[in-house]
N, C-alpha and C. Protein backbone atom coordinates (compact mmCIF):
# COMPACT_ATOMS: atom_id res chain seq x y z
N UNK A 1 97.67 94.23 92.80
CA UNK A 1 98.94 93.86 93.38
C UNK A 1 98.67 93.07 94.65
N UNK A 2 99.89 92.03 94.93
CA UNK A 2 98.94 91.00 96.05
C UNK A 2 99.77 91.98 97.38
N UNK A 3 98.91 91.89 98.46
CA UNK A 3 99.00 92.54 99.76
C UNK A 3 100.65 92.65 99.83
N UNK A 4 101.44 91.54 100.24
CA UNK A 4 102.90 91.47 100.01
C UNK A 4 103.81 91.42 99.36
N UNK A 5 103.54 92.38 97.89
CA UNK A 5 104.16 92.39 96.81
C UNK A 5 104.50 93.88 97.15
N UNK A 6 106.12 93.80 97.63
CA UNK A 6 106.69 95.00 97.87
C UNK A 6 107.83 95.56 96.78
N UNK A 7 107.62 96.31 96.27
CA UNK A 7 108.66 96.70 94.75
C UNK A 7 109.10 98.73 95.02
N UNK A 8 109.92 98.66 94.09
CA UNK A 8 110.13 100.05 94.65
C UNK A 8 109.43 100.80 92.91
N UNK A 9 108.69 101.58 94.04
CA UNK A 9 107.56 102.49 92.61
C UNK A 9 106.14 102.25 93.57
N UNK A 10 105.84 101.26 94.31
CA UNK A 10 104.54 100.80 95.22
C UNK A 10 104.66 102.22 96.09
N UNK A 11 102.98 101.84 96.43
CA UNK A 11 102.75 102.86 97.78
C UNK A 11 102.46 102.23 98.48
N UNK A 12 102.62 102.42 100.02
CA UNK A 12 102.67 101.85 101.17
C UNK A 12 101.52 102.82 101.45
N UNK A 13 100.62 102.25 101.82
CA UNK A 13 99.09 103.03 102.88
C UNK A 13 98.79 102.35 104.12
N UNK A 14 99.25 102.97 105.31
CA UNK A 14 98.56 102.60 106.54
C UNK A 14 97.50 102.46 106.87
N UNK A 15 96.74 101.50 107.14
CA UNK A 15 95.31 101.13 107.00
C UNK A 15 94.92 101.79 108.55
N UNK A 16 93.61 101.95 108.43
CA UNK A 16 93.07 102.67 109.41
C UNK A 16 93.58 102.41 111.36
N UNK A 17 94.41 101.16 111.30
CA UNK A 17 94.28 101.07 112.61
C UNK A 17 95.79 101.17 112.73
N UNK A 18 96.78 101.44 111.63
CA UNK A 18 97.92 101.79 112.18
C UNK A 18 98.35 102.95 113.09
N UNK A 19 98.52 102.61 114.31
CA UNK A 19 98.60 104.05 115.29
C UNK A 19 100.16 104.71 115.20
N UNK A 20 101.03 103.84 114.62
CA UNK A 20 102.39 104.36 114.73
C UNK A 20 102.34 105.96 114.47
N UNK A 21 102.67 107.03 115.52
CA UNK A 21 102.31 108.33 114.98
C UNK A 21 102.84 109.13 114.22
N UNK A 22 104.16 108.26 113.65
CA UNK A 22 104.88 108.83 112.60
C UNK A 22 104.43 108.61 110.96
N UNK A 23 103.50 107.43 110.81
CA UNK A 23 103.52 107.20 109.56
C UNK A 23 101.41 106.71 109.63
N UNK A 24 101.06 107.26 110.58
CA UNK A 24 99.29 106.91 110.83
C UNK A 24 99.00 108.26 109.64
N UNK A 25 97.95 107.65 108.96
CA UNK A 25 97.46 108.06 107.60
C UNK A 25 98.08 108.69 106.48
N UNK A 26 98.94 107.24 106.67
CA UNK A 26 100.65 107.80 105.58
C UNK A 26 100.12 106.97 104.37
N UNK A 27 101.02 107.57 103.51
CA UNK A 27 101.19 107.03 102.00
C UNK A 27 102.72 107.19 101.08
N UNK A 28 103.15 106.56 101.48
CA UNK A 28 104.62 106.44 101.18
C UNK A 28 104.74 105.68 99.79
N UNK A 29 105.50 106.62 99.11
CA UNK A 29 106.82 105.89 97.67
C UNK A 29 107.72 105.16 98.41
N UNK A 30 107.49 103.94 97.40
CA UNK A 30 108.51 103.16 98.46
C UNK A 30 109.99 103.31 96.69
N UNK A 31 111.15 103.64 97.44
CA UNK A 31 111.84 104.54 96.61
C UNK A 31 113.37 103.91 96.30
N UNK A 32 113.29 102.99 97.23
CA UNK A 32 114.29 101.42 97.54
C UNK A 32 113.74 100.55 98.29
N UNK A 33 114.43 99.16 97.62
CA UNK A 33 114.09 98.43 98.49
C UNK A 33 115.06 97.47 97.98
N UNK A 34 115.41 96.81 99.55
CA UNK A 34 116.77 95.61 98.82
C UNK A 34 116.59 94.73 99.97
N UNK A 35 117.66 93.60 99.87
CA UNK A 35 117.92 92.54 100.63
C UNK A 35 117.58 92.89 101.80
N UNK A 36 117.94 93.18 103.01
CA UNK A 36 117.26 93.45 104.42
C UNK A 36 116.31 94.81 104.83
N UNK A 37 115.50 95.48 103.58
CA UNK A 37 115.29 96.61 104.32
C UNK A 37 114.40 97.31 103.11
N UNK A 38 113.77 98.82 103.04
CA UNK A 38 113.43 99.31 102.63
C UNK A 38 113.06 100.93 102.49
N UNK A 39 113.00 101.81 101.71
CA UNK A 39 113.15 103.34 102.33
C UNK A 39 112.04 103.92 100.83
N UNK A 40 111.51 104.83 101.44
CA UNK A 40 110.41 105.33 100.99
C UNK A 40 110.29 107.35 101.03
N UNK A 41 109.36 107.79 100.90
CA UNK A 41 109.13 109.12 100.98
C UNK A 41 107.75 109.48 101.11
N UNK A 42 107.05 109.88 102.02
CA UNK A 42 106.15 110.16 102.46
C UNK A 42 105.43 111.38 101.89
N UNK A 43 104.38 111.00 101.06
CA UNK A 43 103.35 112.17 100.36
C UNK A 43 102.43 112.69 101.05
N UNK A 44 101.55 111.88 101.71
CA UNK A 44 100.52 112.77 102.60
C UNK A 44 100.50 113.50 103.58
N UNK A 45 101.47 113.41 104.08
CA UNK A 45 102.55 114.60 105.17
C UNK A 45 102.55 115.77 105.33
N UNK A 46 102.40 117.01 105.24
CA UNK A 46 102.55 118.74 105.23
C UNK A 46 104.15 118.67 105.77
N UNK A 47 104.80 119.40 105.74
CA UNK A 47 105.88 119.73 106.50
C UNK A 47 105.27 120.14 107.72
N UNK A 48 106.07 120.14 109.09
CA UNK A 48 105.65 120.51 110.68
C UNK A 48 105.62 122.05 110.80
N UNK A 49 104.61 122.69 111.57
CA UNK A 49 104.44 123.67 111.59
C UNK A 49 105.71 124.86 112.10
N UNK A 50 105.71 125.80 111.17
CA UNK A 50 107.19 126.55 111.25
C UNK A 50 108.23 126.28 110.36
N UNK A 51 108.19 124.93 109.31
CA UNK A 51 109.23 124.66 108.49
C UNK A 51 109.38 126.14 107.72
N UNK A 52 110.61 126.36 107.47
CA UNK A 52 111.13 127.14 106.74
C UNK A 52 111.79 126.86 105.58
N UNK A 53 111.25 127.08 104.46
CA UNK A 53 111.57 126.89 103.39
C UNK A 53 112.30 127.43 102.62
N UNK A 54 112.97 128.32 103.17
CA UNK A 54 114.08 129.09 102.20
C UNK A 54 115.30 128.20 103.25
N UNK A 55 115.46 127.83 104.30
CA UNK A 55 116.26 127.79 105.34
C UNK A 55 116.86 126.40 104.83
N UNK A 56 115.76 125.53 105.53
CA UNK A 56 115.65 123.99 104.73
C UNK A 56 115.98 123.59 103.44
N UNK A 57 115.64 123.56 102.58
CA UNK A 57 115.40 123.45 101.22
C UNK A 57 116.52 124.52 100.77
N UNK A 58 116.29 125.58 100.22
CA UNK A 58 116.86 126.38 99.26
C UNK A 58 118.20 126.19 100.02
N UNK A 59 118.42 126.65 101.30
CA UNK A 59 120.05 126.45 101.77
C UNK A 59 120.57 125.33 102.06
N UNK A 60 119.90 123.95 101.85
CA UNK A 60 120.51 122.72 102.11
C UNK A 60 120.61 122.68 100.46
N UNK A 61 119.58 122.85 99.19
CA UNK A 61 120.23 122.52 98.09
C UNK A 61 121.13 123.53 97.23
N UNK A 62 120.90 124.94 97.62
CA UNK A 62 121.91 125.98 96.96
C UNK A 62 121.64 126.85 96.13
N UNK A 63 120.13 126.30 95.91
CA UNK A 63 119.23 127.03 94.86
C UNK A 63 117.85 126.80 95.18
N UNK A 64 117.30 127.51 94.86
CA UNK A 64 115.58 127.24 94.84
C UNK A 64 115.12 125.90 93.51
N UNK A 65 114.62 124.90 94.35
CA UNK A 65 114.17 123.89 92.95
C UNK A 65 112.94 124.12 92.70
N UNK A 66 112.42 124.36 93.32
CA UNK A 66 111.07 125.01 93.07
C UNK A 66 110.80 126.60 92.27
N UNK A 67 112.06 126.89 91.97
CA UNK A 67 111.81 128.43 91.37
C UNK A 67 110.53 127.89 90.03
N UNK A 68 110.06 129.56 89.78
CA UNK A 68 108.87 129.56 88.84
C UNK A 68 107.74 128.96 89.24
N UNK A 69 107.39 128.20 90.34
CA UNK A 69 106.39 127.77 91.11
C UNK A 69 105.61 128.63 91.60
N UNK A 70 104.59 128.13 91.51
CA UNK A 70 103.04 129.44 92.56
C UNK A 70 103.27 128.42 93.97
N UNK A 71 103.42 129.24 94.40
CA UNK A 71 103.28 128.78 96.36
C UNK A 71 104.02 127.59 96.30
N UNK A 72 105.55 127.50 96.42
CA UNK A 72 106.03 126.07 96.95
C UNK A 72 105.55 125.49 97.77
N UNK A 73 105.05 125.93 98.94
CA UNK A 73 104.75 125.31 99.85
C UNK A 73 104.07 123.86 100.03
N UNK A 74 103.25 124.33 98.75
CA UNK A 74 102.10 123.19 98.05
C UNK A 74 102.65 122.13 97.65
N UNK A 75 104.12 122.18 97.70
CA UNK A 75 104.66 120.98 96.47
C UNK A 75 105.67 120.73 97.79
N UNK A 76 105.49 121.02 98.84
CA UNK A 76 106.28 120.32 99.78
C UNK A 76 105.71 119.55 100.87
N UNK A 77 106.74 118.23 101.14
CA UNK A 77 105.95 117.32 101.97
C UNK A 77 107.27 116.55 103.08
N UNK A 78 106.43 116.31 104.15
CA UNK A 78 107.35 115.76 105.09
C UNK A 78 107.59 114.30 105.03
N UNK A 79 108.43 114.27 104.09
CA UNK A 79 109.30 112.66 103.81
C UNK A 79 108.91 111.62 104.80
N UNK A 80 109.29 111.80 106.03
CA UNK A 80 109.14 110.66 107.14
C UNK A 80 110.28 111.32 107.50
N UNK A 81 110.36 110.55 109.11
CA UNK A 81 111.38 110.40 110.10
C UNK A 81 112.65 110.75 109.93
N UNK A 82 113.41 110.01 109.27
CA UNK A 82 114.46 109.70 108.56
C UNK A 82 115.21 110.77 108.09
N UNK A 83 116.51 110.94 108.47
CA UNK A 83 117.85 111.95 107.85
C UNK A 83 116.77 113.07 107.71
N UNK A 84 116.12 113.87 108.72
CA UNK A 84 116.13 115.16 108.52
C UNK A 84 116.73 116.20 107.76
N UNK A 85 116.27 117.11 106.65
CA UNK A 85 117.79 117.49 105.94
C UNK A 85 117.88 117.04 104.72
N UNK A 86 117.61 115.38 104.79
CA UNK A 86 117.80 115.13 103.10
C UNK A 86 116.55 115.23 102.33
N UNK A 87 116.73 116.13 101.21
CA UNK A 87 116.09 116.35 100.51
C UNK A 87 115.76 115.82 99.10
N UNK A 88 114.29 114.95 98.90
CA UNK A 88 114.00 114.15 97.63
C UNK A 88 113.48 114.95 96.67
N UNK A 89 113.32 115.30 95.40
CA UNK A 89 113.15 115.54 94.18
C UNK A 89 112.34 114.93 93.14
N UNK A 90 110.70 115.02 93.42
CA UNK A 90 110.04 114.33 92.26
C UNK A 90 109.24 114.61 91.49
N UNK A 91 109.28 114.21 90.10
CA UNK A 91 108.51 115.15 88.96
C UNK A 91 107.55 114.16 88.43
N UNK A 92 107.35 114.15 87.34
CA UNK A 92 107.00 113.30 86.18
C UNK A 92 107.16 113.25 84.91
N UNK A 93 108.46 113.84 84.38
CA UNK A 93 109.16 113.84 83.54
C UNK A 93 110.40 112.59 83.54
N UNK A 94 109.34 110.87 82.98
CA UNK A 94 110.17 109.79 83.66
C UNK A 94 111.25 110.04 82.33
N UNK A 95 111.60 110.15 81.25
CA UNK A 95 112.59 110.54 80.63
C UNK A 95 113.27 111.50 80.62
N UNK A 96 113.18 112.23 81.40
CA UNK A 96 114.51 113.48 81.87
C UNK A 96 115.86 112.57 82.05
N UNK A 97 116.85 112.85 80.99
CA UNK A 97 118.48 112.54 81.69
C UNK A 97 118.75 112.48 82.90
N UNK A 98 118.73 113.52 83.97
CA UNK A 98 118.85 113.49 85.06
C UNK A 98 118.35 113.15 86.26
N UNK A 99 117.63 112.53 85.92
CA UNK A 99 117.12 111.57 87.03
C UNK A 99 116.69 110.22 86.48
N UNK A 100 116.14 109.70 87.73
CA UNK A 100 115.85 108.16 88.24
C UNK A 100 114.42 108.06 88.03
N UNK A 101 114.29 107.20 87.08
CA UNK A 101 112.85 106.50 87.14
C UNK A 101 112.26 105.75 88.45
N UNK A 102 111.48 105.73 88.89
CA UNK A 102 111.09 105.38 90.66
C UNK A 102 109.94 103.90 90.05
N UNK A 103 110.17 102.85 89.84
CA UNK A 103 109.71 101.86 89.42
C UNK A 103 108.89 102.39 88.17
N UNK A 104 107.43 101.52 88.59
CA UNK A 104 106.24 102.03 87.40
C UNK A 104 105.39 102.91 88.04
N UNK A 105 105.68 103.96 89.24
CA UNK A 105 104.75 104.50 89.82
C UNK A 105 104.35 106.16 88.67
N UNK A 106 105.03 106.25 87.46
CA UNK A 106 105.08 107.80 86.51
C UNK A 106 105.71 108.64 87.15
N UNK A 107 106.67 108.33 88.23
CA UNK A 107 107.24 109.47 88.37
C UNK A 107 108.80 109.40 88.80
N UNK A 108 109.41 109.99 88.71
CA UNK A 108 111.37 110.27 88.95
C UNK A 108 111.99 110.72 90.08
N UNK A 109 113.15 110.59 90.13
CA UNK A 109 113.70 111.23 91.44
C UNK A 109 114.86 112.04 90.86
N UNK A 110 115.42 112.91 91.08
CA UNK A 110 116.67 114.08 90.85
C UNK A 110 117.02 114.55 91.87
N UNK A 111 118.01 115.26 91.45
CA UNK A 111 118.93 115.93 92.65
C UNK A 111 117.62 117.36 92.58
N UNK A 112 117.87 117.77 93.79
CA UNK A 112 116.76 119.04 94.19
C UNK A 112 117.12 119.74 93.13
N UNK A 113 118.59 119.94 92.96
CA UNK A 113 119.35 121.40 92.18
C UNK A 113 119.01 120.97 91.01
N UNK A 114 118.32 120.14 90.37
CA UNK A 114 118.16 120.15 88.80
C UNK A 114 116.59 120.20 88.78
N UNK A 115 115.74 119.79 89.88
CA UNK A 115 114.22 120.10 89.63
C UNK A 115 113.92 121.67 88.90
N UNK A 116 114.11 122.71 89.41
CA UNK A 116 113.84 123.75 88.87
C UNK A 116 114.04 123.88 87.38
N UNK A 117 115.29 122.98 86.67
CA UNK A 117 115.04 123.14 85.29
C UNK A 117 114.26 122.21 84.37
N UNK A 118 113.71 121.19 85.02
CA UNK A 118 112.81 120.09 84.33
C UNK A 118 111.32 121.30 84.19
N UNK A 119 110.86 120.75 82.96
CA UNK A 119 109.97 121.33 82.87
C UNK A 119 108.36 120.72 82.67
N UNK A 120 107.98 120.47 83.99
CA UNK A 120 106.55 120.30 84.44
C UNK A 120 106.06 120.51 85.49
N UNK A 121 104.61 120.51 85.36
CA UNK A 121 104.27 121.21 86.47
C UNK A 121 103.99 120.13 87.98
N UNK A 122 103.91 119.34 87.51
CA UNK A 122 104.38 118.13 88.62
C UNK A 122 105.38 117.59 88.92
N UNK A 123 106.05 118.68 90.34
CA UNK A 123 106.84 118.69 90.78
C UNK A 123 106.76 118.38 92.48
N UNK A 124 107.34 117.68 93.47
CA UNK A 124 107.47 117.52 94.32
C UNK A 124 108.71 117.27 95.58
N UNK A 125 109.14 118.32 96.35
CA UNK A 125 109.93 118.19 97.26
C UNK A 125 109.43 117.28 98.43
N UNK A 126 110.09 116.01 99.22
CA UNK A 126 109.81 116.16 100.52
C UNK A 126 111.26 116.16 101.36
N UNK A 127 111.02 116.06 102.85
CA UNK A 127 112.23 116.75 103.42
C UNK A 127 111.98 115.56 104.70
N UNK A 128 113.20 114.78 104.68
CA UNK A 128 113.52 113.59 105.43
C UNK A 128 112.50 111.96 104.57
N UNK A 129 112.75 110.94 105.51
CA UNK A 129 111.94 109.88 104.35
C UNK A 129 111.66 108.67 105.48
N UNK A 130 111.50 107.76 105.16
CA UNK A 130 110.70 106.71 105.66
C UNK A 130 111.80 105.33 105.55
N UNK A 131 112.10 104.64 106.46
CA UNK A 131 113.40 103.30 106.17
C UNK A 131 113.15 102.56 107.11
N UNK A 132 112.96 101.26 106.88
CA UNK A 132 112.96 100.00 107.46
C UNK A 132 114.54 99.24 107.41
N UNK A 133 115.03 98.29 108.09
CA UNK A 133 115.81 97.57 108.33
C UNK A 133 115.40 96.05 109.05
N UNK A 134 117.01 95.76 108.50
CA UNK A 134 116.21 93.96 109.22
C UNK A 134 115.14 93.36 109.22
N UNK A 135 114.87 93.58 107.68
CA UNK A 135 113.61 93.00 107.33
C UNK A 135 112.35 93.34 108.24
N UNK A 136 112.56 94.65 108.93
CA UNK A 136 111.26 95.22 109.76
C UNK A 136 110.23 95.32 108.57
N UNK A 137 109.99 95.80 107.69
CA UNK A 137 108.65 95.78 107.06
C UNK A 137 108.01 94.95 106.31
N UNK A 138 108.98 93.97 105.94
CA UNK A 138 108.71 92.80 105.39
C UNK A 138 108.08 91.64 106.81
N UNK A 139 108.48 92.25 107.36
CA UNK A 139 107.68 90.97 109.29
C UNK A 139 106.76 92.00 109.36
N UNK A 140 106.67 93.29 109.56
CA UNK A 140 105.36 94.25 109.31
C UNK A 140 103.91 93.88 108.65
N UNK A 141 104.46 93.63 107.38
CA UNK A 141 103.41 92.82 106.43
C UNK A 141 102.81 91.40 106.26
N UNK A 142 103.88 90.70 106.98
CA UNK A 142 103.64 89.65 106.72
C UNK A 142 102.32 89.25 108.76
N UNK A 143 102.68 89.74 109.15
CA UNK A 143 102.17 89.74 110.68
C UNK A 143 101.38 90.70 111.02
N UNK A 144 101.50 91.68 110.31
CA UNK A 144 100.15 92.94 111.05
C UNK A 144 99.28 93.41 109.86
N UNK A 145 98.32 93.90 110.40
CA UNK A 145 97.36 94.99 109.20
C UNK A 145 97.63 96.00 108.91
N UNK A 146 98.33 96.66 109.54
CA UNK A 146 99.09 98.14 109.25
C UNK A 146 99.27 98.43 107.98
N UNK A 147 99.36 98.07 106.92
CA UNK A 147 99.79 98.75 105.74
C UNK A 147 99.04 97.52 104.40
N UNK A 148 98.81 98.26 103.38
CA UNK A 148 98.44 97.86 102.19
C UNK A 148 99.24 98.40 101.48
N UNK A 149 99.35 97.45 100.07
CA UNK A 149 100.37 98.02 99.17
C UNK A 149 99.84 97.84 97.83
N UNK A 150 99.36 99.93 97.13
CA UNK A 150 99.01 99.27 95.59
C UNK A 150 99.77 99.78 94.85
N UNK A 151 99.26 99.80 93.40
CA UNK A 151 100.04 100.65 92.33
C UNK A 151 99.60 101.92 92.82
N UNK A 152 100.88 102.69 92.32
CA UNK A 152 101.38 104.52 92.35
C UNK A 152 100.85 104.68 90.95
N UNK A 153 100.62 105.92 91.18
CA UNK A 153 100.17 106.52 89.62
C UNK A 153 100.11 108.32 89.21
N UNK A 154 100.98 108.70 88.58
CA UNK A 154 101.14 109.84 89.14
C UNK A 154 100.07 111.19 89.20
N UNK A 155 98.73 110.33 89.20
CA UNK A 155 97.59 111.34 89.73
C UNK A 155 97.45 111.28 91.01
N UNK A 156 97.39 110.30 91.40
CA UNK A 156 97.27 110.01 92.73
C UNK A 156 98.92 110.90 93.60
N UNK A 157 99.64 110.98 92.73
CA UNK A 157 101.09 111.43 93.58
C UNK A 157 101.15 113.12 93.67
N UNK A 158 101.02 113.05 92.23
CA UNK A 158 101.20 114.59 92.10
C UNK A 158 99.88 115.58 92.21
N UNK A 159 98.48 115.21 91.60
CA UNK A 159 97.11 116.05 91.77
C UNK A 159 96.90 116.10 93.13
N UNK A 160 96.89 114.82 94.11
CA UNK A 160 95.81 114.53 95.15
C UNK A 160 96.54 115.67 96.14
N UNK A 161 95.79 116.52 96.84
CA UNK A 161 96.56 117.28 98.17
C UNK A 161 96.57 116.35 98.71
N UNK A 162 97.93 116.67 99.90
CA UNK A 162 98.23 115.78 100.93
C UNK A 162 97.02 115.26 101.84
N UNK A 163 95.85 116.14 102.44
CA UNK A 163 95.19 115.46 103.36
C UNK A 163 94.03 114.91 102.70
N UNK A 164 93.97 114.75 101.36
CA UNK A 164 93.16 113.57 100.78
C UNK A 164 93.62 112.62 100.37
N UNK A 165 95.31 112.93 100.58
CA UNK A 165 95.46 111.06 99.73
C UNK A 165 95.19 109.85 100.34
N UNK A 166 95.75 110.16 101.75
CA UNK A 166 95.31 108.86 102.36
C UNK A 166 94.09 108.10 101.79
N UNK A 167 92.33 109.03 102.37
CA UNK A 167 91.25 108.60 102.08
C UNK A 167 91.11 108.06 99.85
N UNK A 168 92.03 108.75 99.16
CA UNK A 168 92.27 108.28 98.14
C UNK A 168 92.75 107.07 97.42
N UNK A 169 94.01 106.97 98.55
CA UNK A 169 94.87 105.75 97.98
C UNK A 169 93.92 104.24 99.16
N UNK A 170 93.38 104.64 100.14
CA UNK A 170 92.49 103.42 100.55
C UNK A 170 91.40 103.24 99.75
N UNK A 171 90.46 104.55 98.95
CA UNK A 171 89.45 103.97 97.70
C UNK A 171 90.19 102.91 96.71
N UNK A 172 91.62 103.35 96.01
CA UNK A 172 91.91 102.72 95.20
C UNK A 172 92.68 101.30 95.25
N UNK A 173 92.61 100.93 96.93
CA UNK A 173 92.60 99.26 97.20
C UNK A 173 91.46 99.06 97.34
N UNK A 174 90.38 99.49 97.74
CA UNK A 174 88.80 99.16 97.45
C UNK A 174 88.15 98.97 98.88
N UNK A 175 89.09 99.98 99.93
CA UNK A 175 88.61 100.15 101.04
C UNK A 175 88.08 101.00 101.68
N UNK A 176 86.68 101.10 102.13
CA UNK A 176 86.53 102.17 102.61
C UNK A 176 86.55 102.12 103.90
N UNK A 177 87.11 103.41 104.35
CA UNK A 177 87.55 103.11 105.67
C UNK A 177 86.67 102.94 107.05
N UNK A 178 85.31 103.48 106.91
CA UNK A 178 84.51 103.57 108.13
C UNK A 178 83.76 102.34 107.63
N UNK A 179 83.52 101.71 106.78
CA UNK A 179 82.90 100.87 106.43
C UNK A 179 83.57 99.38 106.72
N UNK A 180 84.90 98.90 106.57
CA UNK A 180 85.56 97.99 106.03
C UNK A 180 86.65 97.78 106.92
N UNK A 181 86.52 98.63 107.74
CA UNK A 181 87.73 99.05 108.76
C UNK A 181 87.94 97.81 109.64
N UNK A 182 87.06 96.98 110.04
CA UNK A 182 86.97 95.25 110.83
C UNK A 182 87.43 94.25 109.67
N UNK A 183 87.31 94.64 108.32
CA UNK A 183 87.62 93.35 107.73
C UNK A 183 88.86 93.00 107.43
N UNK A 184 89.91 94.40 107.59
CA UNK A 184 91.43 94.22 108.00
C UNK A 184 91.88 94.07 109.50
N UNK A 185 90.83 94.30 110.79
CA UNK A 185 91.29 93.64 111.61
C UNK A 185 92.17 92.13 111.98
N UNK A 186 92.30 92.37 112.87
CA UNK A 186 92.57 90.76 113.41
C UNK A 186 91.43 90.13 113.85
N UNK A 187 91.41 88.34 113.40
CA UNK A 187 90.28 88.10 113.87
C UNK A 187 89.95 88.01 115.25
N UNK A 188 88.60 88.05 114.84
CA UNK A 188 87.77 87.98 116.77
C UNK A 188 87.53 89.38 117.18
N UNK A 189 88.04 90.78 116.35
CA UNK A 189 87.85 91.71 116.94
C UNK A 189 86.49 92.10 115.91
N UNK A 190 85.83 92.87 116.85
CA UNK A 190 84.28 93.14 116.09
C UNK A 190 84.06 94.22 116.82
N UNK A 191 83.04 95.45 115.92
CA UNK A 191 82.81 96.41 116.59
C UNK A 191 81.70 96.00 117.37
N UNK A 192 81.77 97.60 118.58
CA UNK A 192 80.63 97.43 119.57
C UNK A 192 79.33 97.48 119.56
């Protein structure tokens, strides 16, 4: 996929020198994207320490979507920034009725309250999400190194734990990061 080929189903990976501290060693579904803007959901994330998951989740959707699950916890992730509260829904059951196919990345979006009855085991909550405006990420990409963009695939979405995807989804643009980390610089910068 070429560097600025932004589609919704892509993952967004912050390359090693993005410091923004909301989205530094992120890997975002990008989950819309339209005329001025773009909004995503953040996989490599944990929820912040203390989230409560019956509180959050089960009482913002009305039900447990995660029922029949070993340790939800595992299948929950901190979306990004964005609408605290709202809660995304993703499986890999891309022909389920009730939900949304999420480009070609293998995986769907649903309302929380119907995850619990799809039946697979790749399932994923996160809680808030990731949104650009005014063509902010499209001047992002086109002007900084901050982010690479490849194909999603739902091993990489649903197997990888959160604090390996990052180092995952930069193998599978063909970067390694302590190695390669100057050749997405800007030029003229060189290590010491």
């Amino acid at each position: 996929m070429s560097r600025t080929e932004l589609k919704i189903g892509a993952l967004l990976v912050a390359t090693p020198q993005n410091s923004d501290e909301h989205v530094a060693r992120g890997v975002i579904l990008i989950v819309a994207h339209y005329e001025n803007g773009a909004a995503g959901v953040m996989l490599s994330h944990r929820p912040f320490p203390g989230f409560d998951y019956q509180k959050l989740i089960v009482g913002e959707v009305g039900r447990d979507p995660l029922a029949g699950c070993a340790d939800p916890m595992e299948r929950v992730r901190w979306g990004g920034p964005v609408a605290l509260g709202s809660v995304t829904a993703l499986h890999d059951r891309i022909d389920e009725a009730s939900s949304g196919r999420i480009g070609d990345s293998g995986c769907a979006a649903t309302h929380p309250a119907h995850l619990a009855d799809i039946r697979t085991d790749n399932k994923l909550l996160t809680y808030g999400f990731a949104a650009w405006e005014n063509n902010d990420l499209v001047e992002e990409l086109k002007n900084t190194n901050d982010w690479l963009i490849i194909e999603a695939d739902a091993e990489l979405i649903f197997k990888t734990p959160p604090e390996q995807m990052w180092e995952a989804a930069l193998k599978r643009a063909g970067i390694d990061k302590a190695r390669n980390f100057y050749a997405l610089a800007p030029s003229g910068m060189r290590p010491n």
